[in-house]
C-alpha atoms as a PDB file:
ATOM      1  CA  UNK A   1      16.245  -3.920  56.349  1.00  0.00           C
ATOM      2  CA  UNK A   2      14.672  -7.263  55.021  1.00  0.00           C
ATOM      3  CA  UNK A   3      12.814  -6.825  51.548  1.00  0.00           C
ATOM      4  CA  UNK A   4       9.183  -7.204  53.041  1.00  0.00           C
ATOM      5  CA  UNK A   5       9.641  -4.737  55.177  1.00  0.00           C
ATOM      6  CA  UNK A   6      10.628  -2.141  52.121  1.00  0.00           C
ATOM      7  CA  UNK A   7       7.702  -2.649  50.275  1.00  0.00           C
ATOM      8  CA  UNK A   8       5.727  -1.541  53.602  1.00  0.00           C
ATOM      9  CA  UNK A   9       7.446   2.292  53.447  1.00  0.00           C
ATOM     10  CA  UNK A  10       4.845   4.738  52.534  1.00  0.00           C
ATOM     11  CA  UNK A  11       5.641   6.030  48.719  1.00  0.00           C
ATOM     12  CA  UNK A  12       3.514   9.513  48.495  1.00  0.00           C
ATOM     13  CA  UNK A  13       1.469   8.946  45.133  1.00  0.00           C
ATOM     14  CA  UNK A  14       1.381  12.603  44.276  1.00  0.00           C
ATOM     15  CA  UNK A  15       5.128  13.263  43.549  1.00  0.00           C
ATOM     16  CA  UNK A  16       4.453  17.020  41.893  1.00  0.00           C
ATOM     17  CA  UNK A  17       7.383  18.905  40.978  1.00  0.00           C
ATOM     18  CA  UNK A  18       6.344  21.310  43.684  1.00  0.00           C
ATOM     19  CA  UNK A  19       6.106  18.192  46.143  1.00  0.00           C
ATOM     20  CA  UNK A  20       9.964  17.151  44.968  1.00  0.00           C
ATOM     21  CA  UNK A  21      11.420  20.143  45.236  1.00  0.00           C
ATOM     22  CA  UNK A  22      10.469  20.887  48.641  1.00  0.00           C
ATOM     23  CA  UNK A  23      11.465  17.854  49.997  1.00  0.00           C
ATOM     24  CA  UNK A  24      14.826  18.547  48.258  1.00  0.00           C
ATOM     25  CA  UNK A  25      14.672  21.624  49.593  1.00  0.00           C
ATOM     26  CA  UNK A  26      14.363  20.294  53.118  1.00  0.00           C
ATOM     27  CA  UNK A  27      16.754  17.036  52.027  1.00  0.00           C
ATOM     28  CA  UNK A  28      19.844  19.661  51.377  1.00  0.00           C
ATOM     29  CA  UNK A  29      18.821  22.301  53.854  1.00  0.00           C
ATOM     30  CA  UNK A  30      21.965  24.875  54.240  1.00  0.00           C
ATOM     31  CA  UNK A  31      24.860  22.506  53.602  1.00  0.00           C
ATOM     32  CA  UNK A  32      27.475  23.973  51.594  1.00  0.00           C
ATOM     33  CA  UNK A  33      28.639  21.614  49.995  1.00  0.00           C
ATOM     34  CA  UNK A  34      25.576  21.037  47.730  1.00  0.00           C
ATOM     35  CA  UNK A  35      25.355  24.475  47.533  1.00  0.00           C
ATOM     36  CA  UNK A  36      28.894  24.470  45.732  1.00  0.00           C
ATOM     37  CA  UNK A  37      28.084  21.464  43.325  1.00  0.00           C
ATOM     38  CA  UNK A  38      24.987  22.948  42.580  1.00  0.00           C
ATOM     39  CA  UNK A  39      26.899  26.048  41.355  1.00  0.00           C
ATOM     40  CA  UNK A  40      29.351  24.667  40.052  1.00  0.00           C
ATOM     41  CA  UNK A  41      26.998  22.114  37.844  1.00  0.00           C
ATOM     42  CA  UNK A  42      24.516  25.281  36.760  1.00  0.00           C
ATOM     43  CA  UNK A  43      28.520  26.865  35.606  1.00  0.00           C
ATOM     44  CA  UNK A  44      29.289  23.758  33.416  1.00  0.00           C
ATOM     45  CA  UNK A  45      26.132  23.984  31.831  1.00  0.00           C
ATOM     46  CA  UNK A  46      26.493  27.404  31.055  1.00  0.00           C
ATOM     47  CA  UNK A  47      29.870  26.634  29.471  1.00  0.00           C
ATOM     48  CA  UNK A  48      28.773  24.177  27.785  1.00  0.00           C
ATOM     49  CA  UNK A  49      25.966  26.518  26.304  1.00  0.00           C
ATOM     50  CA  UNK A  50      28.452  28.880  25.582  1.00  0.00           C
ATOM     51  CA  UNK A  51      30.790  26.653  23.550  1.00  0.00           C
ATOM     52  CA  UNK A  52      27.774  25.877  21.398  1.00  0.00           C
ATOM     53  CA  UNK A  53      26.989  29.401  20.539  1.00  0.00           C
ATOM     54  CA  UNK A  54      30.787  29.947  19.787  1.00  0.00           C
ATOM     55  CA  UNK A  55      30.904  26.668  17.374  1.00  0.00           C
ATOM     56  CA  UNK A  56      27.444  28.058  15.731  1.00  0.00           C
ATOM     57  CA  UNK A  57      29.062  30.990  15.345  1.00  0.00           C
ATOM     58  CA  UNK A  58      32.111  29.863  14.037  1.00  0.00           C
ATOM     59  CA  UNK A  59      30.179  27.362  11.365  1.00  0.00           C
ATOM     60  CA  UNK A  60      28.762  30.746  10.651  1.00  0.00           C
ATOM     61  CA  UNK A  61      31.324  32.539   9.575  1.00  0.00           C
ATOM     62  CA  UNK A  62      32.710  29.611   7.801  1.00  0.00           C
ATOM     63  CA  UNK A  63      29.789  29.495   5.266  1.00  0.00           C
ATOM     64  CA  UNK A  64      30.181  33.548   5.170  1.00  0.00           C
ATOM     65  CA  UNK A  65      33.260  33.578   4.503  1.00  0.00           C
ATOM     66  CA  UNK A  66      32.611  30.678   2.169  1.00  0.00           C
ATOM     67  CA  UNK A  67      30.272  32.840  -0.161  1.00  0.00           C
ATOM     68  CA  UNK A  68      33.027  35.398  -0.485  1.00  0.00           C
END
């Protein structure tokens, strides 16, 4: 597509969140596939939260253990 005619596609000026994630909504529609990264990215995250609360946890007992 030449660049003049790019600068001619319609950009909605009220990109809401609610606006975004419907058309993401209707972007992914049922595949599976996004369904599966989307798990599997909301996983990591929670793994990653829960290594955090195990290394605060650990730092403390360290200081506890510390003041012994």
């Amino acid at each position: 597509m030449p660049s003049k005619d790019v600068s001619k596609e319609e950009t909605p000026h009220n990109l809401t969140l609610k606006y975004v994630e419907e058309i993401t909504k209707e972007i992914l529609g049922n595949n599976k596939i996004t369904e599966i990264f989307q798990a599997m990215a909301i996983m990591s995250q929670k793994m990653g939260n829960l290594g955090l609360e195990v290394k605060s946890l650990k730092t403390k007992l360290t200081i506890v253990e510390g003041e012994r």
